[in-house]
Protein backbone atom coordinates (compact mmCIF):
# COMPACT_ATOMS: atom_id res chain seq x y z
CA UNK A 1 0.00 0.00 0.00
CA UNK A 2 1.05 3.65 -0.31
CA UNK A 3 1.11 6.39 2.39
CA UNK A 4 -1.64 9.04 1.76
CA UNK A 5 -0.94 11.95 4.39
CA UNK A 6 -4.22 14.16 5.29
CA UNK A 7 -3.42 17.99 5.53
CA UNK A 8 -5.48 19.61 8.31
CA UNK A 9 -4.60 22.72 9.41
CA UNK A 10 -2.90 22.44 13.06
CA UNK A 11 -1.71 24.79 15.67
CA UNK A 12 0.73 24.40 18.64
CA UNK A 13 2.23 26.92 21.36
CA UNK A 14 4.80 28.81 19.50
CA UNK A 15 2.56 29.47 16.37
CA UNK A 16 0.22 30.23 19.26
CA UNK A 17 2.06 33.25 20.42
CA UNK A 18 3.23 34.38 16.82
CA UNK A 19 -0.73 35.24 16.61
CA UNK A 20 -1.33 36.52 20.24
CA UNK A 21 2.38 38.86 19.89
CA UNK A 22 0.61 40.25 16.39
CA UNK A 23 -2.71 40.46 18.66
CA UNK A 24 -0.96 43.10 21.15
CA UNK A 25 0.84 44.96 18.86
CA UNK A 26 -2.54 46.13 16.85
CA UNK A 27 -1.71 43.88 13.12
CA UNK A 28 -4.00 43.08 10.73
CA UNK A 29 -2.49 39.89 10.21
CA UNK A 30 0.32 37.66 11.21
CA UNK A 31 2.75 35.39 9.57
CA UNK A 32 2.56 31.54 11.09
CA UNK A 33 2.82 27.98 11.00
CA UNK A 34 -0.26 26.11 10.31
CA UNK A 35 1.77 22.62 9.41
CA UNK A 36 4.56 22.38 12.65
CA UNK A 37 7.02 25.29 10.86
CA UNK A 38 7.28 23.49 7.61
CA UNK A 39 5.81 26.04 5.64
CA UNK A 40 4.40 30.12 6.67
CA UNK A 41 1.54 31.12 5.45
CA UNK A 42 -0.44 34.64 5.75
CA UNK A 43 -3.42 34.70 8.76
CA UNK A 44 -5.35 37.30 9.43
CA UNK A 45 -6.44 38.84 12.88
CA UNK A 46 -10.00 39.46 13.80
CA UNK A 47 -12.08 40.78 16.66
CA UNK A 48 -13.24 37.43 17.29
CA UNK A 49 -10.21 35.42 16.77
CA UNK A 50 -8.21 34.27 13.64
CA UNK A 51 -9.21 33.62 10.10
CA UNK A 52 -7.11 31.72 6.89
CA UNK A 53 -8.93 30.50 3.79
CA UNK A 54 -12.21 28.65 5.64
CA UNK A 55 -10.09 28.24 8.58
CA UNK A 56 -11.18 30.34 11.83
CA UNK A 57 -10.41 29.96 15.10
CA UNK A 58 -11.34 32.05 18.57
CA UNK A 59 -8.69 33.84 21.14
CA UNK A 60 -9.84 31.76 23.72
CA UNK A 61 -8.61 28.74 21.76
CA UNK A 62 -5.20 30.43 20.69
CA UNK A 63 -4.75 31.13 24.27
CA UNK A 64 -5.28 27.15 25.25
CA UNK A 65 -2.79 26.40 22.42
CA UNK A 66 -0.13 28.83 23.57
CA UNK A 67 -0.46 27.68 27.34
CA UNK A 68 -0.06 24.25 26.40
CA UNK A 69 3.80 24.04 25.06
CA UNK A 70 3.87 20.54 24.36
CA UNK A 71 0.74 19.54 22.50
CA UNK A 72 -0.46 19.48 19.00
CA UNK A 73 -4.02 20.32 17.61
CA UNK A 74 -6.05 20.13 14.79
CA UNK A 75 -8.12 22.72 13.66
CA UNK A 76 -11.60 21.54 12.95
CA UNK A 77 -14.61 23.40 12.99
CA UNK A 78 -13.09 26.34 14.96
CA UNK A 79 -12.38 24.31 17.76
CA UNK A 80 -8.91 22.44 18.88
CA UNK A 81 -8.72 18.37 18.34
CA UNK A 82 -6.12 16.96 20.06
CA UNK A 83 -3.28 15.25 17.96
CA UNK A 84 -3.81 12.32 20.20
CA UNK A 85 -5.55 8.30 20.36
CA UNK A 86 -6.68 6.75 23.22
CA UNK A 87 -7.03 2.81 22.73
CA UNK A 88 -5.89 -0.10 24.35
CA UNK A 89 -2.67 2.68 24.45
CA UNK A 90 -2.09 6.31 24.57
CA UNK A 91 -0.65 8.01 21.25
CA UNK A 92 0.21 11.46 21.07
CA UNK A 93 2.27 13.43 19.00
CA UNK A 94 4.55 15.62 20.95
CA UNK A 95 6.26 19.11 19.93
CA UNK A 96 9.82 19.04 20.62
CA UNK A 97 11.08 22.06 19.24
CA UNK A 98 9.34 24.63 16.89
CA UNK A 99 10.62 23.96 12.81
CA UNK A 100 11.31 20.24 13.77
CA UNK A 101 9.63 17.15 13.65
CA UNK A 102 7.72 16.32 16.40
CA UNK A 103 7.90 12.71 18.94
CA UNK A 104 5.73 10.44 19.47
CA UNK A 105 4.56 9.27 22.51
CA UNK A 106 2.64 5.81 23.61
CA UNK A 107 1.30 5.35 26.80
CA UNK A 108 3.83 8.48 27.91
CA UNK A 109 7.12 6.74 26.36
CA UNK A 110 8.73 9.07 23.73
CA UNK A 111 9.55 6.94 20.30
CA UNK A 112 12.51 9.19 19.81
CA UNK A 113 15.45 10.92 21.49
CA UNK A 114 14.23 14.35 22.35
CA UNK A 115 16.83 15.29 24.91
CA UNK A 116 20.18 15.66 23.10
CA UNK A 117 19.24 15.73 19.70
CA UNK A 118 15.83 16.41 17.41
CA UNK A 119 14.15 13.47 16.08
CA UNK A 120 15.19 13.82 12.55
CA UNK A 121 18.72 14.06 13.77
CA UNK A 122 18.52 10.84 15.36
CA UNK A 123 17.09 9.32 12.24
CA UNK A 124 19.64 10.38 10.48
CA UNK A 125 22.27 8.89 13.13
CA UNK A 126 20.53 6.01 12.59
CA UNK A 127 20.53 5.58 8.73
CA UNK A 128 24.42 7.12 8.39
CA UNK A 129 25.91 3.83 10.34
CA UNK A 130 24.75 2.19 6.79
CA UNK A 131 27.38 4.02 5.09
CA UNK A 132 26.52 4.60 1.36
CA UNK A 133 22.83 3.53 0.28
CA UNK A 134 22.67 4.75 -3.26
CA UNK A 135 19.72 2.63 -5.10
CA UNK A 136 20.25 0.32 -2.12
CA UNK A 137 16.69 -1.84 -1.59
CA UNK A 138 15.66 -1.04 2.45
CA UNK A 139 13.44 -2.99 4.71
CA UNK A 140 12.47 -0.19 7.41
CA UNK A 141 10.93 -2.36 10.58
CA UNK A 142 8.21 -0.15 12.17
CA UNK A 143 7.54 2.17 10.22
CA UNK A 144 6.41 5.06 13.13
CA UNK A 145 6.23 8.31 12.14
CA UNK A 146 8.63 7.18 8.99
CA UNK A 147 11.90 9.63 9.63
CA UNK A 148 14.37 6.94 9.56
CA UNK A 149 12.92 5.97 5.94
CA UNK A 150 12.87 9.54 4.98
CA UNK A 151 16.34 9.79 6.06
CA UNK A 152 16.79 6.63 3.89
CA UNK A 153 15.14 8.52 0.99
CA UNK A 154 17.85 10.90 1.80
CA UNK A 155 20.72 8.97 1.45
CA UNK A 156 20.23 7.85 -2.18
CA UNK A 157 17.72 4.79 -1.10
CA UNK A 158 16.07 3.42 -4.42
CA UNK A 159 13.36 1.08 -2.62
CA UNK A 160 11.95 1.25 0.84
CA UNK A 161 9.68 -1.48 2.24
CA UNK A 162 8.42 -0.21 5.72
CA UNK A 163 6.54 -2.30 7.75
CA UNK A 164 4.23 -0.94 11.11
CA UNK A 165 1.84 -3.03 12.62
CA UNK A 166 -0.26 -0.36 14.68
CA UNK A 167 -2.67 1.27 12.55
CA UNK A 168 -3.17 4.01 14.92
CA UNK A 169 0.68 5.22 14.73
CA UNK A 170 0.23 5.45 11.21
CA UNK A 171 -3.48 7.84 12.12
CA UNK A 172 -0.68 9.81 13.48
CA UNK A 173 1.70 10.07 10.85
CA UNK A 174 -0.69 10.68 7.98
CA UNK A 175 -1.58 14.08 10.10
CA UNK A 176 2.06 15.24 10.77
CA UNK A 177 3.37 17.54 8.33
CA UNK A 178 7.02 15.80 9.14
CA UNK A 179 5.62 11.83 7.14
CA UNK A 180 4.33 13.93 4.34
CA UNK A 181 7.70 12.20 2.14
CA UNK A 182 6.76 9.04 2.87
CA UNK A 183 3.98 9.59 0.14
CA UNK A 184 7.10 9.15 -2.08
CA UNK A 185 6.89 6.33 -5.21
CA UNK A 186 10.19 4.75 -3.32
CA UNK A 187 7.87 3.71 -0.29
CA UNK A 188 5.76 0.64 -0.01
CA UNK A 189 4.00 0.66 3.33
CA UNK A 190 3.31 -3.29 4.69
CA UNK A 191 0.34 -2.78 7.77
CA UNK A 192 0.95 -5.99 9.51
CA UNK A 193 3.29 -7.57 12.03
CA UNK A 194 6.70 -7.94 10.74
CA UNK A 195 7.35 -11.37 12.52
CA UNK A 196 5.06 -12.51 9.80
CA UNK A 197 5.48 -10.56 7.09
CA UNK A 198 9.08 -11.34 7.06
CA UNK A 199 8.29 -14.93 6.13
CA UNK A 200 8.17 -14.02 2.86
CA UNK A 201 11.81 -12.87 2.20
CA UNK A 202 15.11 -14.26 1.87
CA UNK A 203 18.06 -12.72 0.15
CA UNK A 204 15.81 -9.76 -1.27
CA UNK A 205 17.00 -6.35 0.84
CA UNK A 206 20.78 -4.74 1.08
CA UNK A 207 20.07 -3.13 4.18
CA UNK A 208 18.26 -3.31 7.93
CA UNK A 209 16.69 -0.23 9.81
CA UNK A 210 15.23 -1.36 12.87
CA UNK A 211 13.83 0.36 15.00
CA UNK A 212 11.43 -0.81 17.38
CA UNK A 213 9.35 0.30 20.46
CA UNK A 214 10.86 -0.50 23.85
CA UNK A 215 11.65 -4.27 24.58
CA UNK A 216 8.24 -4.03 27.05
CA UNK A 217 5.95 -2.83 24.26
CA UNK A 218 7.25 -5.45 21.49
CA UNK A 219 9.57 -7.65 23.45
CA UNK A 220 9.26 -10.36 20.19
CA UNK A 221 11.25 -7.97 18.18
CA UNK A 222 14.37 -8.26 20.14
CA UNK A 223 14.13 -12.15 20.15
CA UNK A 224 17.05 -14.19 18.27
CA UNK A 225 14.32 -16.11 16.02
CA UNK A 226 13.24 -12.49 14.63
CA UNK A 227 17.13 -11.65 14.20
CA UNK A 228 17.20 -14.75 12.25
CA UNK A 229 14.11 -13.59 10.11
CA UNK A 230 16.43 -10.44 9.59
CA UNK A 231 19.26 -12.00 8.95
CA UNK A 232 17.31 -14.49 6.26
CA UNK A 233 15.48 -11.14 4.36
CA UNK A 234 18.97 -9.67 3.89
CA UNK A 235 21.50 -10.26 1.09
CA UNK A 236 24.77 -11.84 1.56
CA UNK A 237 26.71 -8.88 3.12
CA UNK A 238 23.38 -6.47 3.42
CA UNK A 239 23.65 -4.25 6.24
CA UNK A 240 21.74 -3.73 9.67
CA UNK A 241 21.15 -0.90 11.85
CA UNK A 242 19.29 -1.88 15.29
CA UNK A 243 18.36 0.86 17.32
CA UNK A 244 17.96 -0.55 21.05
CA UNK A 245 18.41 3.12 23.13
CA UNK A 246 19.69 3.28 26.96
CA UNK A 247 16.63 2.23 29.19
CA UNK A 248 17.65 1.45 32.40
CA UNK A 249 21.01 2.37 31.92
CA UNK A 250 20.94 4.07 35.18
CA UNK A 251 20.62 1.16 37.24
CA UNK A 252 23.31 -0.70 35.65
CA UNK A 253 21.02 -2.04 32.38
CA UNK A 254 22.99 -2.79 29.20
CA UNK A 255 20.59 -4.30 26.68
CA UNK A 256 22.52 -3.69 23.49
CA UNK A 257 25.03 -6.49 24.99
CA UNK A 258 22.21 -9.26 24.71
CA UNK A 259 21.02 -7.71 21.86
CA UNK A 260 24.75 -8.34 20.22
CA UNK A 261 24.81 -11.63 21.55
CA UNK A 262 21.87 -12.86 19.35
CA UNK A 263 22.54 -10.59 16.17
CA UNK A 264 25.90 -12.81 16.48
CA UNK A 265 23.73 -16.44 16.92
CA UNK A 266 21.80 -15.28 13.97
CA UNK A 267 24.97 -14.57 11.90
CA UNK A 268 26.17 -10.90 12.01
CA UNK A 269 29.18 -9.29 12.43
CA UNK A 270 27.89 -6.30 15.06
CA UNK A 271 29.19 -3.53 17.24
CA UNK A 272 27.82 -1.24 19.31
CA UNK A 273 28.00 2.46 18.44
CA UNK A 274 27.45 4.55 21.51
CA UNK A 275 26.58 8.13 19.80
CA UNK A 276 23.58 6.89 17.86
CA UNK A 277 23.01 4.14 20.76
CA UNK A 278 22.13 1.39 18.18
CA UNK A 279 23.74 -2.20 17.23
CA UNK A 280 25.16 -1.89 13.50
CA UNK A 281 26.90 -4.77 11.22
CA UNK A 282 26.42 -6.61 8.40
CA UNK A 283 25.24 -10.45 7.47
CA UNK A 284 28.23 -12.90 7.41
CA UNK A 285 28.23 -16.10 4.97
CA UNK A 286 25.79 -16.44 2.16
């Protein structure tokens, strides 16, 4: 299937107080952000509130977006809709700094580094331990909110299969501005779990990205059987990339070190690169 993003206008704190700062000072209109700083766009500045195109919107709302610095609205109807699902989890997309791509969070765990670095920039950590991956053929495991296949894109990929398995992280993505290149002829999206769907390959992909949810969320991921299914998808030689983070690191946890342990029973060559905190190597033998 193919990624179809749905543009809605959406508002968040700092395009928030671009509008309230034009408010004081007396404008007529204001230039903001209605997609998360990708793009700027002309609003005007009522009596009442704001209007763009068929787009309005009241103070009293643009003061709730402004006070709340981390969350992410859609504008719909002239009122706010949260950017977030509640299910059998919590989803929410997360603002981590204005012009950047936002997080995302389930049940209040962030799917990216926000502290040190912006999500893209870990992405692109991420994708750079492949080296060169001109008209390389990628198998992206959960596909989230699709930066580390955009970074892919990036880097000179030819053919990205990306596989997610929760439909309602993909909701998410098709509303943020930041997965709108993931529409991109290059991308096939698989919905499905990838411990099945990578039945169906051997030898067919010259690189890895994976890059799962915490071992508690999708503990079947990190198993040495689905290393094996990774290690069976890839070419002779095709590269992996493994993000596994720091959780727990503070009380003495070092998962990357089992995580090594099976990419080696499932025959890699693997290290562990500290700086991007993921397990990189390639596939040994044929």
């Amino acid at each position: 299937m193919r990624f179809r993003s749905i543009r809605r206008p959406l508002i968040c704190s700092p395009a928030a107080r671009l509008l309230l700062e034009g408010k004081r000072r007396g404008l007529k209109s204001v230039r903001t952000s209605l997609d998360l700083g990708r793009s700027y766009v002309e609003v005007e500045l009522l009596d009442y509130g704001i209007r763009y195109g068929d787009v309005e919107l009241s103070w009293d709302n643009i003061n709730l977006a402004c006070s709340r610095e981390r969350d992410i609205y859609v504008i719909e109807g002239g009122e706010l809709i949260p950017l977030s699902i509640a299910s059998e989890h919590f989803y929410k997309l997360v603002l981590v700094k204005w012009g950047k791509p936002p997080t995302l969070e389930i049940d209040g765990i962030h799917m990216h580094r926000i502290l040190d670095v912006t999500p893209d920039v870990d992405s692109e950590m991420k994708v750079a331990l492949l080296g060169n991956i001109r008209c390389w053929r990628v198998l992206d495991v959960c596909t989230g909110l699709g930066y580390t296949a955009i970074a892919a894109l990036k880097r000179g990929a030819c053919s990205i299969l990306t596989i997610e398995k929760d439909e309602n992280v993909l909701r998410l993505a098709a509303l943020n501005p930041w997965s709108r290149e993931l529409e991109d002829d290059r991308v096939e999206l698989v919905l499905g779990d990838a411990f099945e769907v990578l039945e169906e390959f051997k030898n067919e992909f010259d690189a890895v990205i994976h890059d799962p949810p915490r071992m508690p969320l999708a503990g079947s991921l990190y198993s040495l059987e689905f290393y094996v299914k990774l290690a069976r998808a890839l070419k002779p030689g095709g590269k992996i990339v493994h993000y596994v983070g720091q959780p727990g690191i503070h009380r003495g946890r070092r998962i990357w070190k089992g995580v090594l342990e099976r990419l080696r029973q499932a025959g890699f060559d693997a290290s562990y690169d500290e700086r991007s905190r993921c397990v990189y190597g390639r596939k040994l033998g044929k």
